[in-house]
Protein backbone atom coordinates (compact mmCIF):
# COMPACT_ATOMS: atom_id res chain seq x y z
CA UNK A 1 40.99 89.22 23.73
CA UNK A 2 38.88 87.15 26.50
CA UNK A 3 36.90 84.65 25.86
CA UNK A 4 33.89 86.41 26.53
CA UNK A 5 34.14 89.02 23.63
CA UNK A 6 34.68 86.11 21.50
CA UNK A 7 32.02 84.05 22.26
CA UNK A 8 29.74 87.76 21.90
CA UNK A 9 26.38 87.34 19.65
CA UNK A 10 27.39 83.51 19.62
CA UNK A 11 23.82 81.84 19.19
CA UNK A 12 24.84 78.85 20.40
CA UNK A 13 26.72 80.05 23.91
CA UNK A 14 22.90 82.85 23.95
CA UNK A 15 21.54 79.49 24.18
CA UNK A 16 23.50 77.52 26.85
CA UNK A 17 23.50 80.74 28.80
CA UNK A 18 20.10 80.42 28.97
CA UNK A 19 19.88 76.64 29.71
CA UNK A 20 22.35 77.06 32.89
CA UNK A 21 19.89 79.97 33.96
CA UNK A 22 16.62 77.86 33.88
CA UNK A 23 18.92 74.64 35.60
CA UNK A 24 20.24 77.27 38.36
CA UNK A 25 16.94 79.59 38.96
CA UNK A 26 14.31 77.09 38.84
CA UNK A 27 14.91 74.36 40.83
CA UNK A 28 16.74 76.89 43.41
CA UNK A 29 12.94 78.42 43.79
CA UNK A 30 11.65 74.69 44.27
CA UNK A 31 14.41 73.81 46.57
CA UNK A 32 13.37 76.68 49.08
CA UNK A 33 9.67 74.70 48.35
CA UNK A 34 10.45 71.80 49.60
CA UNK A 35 12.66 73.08 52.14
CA UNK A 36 9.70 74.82 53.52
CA UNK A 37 7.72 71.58 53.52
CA UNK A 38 10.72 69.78 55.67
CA UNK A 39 8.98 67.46 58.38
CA UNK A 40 10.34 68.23 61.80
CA UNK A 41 10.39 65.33 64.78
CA UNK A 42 9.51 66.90 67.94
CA UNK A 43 9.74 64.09 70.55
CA UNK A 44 11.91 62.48 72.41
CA UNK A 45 10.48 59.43 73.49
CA UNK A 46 11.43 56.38 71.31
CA UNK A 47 8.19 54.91 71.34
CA UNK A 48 6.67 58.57 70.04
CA UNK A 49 9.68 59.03 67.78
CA UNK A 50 9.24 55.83 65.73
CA UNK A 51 5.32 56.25 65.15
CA UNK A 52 6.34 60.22 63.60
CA UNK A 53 9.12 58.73 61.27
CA UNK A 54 7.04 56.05 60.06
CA UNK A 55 3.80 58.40 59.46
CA UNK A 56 5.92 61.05 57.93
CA UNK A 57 8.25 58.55 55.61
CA UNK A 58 6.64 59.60 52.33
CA UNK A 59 6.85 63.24 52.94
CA UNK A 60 9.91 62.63 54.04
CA UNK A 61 11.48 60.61 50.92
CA UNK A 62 9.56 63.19 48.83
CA UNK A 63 11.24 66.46 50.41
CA UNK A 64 14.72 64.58 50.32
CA UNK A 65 14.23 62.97 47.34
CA UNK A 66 13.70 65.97 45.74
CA UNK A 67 16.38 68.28 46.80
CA UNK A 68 18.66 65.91 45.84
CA UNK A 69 16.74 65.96 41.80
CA UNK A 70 17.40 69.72 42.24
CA UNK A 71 20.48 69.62 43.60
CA UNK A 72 21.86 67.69 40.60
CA UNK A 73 20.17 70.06 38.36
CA UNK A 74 21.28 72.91 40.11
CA UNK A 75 25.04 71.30 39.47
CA UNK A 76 24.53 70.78 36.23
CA UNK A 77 23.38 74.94 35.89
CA UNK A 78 26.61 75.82 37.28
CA UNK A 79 28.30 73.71 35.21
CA UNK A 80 27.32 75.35 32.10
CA UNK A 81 27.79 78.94 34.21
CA UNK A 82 31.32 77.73 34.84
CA UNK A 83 31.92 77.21 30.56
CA UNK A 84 30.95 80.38 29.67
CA UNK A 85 32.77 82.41 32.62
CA UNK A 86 35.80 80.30 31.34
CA UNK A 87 37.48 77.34 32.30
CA UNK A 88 40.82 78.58 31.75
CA UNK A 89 40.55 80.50 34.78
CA UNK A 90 41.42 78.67 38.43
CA UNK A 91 38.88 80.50 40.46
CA UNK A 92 36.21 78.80 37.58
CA UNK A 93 37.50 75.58 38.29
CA UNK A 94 37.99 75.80 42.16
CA UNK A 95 34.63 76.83 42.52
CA UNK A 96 33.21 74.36 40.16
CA UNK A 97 35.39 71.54 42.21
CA UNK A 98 33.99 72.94 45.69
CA UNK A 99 30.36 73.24 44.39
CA UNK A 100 30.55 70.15 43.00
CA UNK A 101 32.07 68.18 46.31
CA UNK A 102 29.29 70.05 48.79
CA UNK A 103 26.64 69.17 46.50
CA UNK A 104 27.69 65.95 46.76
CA UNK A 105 27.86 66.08 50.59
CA UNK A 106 24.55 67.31 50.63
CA UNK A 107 22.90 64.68 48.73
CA UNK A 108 24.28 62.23 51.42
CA UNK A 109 22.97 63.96 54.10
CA UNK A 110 19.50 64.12 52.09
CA UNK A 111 19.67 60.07 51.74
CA UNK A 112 20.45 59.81 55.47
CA UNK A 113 17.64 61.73 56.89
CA UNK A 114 15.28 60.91 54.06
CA UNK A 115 15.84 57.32 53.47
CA UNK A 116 18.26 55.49 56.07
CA UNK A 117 16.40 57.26 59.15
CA UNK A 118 12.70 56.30 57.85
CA UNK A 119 13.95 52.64 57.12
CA UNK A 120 15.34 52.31 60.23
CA UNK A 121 12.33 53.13 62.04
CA UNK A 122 9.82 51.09 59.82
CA UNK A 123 12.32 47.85 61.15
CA UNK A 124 11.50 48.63 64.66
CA UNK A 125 7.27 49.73 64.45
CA UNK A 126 5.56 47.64 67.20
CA UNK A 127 8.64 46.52 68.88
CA UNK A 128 8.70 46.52 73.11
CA UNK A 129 9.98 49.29 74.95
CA UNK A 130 13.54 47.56 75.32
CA UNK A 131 14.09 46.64 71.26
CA UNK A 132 13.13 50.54 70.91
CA UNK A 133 16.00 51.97 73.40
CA UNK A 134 18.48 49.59 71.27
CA UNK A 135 17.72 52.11 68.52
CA UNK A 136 18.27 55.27 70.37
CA UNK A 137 22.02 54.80 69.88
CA UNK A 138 21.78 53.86 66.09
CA UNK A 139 19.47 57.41 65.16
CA UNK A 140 22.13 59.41 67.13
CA UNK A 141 24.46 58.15 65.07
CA UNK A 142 22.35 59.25 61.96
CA UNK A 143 21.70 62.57 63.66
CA UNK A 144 25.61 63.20 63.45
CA UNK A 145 26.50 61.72 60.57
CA UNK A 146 23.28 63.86 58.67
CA UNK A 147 24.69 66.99 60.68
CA UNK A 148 28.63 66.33 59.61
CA UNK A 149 27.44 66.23 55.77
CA UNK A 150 25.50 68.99 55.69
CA UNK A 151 27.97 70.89 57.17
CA UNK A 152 30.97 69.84 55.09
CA UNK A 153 28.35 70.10 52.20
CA UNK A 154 27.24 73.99 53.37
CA UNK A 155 30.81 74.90 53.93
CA UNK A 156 31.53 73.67 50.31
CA UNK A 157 29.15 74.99 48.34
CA UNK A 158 29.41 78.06 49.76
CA UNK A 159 33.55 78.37 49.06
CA UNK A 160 32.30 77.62 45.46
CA UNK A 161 30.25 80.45 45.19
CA UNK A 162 33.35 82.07 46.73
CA UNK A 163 35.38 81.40 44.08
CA UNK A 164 32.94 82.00 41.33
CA UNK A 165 32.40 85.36 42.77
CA UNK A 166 36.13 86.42 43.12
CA UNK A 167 35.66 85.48 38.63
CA UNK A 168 32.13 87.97 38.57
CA UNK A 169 34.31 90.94 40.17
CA UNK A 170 37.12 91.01 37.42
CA UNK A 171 34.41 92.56 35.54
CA UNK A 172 32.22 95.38 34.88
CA UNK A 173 28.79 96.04 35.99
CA UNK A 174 26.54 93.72 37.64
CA UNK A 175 28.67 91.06 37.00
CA UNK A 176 30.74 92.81 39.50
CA UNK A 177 27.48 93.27 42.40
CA UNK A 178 26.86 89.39 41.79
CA UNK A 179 30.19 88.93 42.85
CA UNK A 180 29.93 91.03 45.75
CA UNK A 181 26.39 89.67 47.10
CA UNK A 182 28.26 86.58 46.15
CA UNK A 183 30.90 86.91 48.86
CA UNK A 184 28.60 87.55 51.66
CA UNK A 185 26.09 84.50 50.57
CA UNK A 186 29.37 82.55 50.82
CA UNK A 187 31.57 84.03 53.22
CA UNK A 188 28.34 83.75 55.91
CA UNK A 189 27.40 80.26 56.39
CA UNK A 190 31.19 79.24 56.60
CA UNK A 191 32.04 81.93 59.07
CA UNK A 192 28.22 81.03 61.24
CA UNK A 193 29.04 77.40 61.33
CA UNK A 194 32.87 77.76 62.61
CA UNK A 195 31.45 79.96 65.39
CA UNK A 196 28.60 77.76 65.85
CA UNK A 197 26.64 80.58 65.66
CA UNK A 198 24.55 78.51 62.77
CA UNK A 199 23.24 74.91 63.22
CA UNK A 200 22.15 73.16 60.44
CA UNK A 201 18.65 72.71 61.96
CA UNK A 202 15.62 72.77 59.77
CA UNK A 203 15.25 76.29 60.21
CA UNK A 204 19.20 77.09 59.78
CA UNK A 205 19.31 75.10 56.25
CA UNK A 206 16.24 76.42 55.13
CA UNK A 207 17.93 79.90 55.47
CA UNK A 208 21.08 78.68 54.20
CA UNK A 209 18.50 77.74 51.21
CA UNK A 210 16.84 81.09 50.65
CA UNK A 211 20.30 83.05 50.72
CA UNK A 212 22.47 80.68 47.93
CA UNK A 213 18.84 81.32 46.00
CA UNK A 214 19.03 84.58 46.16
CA UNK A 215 22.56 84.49 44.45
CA UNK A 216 21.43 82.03 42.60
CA UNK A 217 18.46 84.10 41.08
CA UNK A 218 20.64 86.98 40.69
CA UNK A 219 23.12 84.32 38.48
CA UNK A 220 20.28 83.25 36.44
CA UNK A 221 19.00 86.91 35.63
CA UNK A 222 22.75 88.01 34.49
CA UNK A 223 22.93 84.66 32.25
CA UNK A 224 19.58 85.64 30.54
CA UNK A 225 20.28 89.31 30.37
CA UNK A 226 23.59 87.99 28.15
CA UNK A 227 25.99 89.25 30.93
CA UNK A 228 28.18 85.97 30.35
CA UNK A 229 28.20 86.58 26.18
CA UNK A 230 29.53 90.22 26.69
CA UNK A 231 26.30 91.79 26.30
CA UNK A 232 25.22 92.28 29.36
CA UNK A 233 27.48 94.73 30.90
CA UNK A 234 29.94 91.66 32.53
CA UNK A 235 32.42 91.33 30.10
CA UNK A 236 35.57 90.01 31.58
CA UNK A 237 38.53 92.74 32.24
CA UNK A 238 41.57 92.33 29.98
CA UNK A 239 44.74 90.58 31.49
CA UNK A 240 46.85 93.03 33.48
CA UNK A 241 43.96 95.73 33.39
């Protein structure tokens, strides 16, 4: 018997079901919000360059500040998604491991271009031409290290809703078209950035946003139709069927 038809009519697993589907939908919606609202520098003089980072610091920290609030909520969504798929099996806890690491990764790229970046460029406002070159070197090396978390972060996440898929298409239903829309969402991004045929540019996070949202969404709908108690049409196929 799986674990699913045990836990069926449960009030208590009706009721986290629906608390990882509110912590995964949500603040998904909001992150594609604020992702939408992500300040973009468009100069290359230093001079130019520290003026825009300093005017745009609070929209900035706001935007970063709170993708990171929704990333941890997002987290703590799948964690509850991952209990009632079943911890006992390893694609559950793979992807729960992955998810967990990128969203990690993430966050640090968030605090780099949010917070370090800003700070840096509030220490050198009103500082000669030749202080203002000295810093050219230093935001490179926040440009890379930003652009090496976010894509270790992408890549991770997205092999987390990988593995979580591969559990959705053991069973019936639309547990099973989850998993498939699941693959591509995940599949995608990993397959775009090894061919560098994605860069992690406002515009190419922002769509790496809207397409782990739409899984996301489609997650949150299955957890509040009671697809994860066995009611919903997703109960989990027996061992060896």
């Amino acid at each position: 018997m799986s674990d699913e038809a045990i836990g069926s009519g449960d009030p208590a697993r009706g009721g986290r079901a629906r608390t990882a589907a509110l912590a995964i939908g949500v603040p998904s919606l909001l992150s594609v919000l604020l992702m939408a609202h992500h300040p973009s520098l468009h100069t290359s003089g230093m001079g130019e360059a520290v003026s825009a980072l300093s005017r745009m610091a609070t929209v900035n920290a706001f935007v970063h500040g709170g993708l990171i609030l929704m990333l941890g909520t997002i987290l703590f969504g799948f964690v509850e998604f991952s209990g009632l798929l079943g911890w006992g099996c390893p694609a559950v806890r793979g992807g729960m491991v992955a998810y967990g690491a990128g969203a990690l990764f993430e966050a640090g790229a968030a605090i780099v271009n949010g917070f370090v970046v800003t700070r840096l460029a509030a220490g050198y406002a009103g500082q000669p031409a030749e202080a203002l070159e000295t810093l050219r070197p230093i935001l490179r090396l926040c440009f890379e290290a930003n652009q090496a978390l976010a894509q270790v972060g992408v890549s991770a996440t997205s092999l987390g809703i990988v593995a979580w898929s591969l559990a959705l298409l053991r069973r019936a239903g639309a547990a099973r078209a989850i998993g498939s829309l699941g693959l591509a969402v995940g599949v995608l991004p990993v397959a775009g950035l090894s061919s560098s045929l994605l860069s992690l540019n406002v515009g190419g996070m922002l769509a790496v946003v809207v397409a782990q949202t739409v899984w996301n969404l489609a997650v949150a709908a299955w957890l509040l139709g009671g697809g994860a108690s066995g009611t919903g049409g997703g109960a989990a196929r027996p061992a060896g069927a």
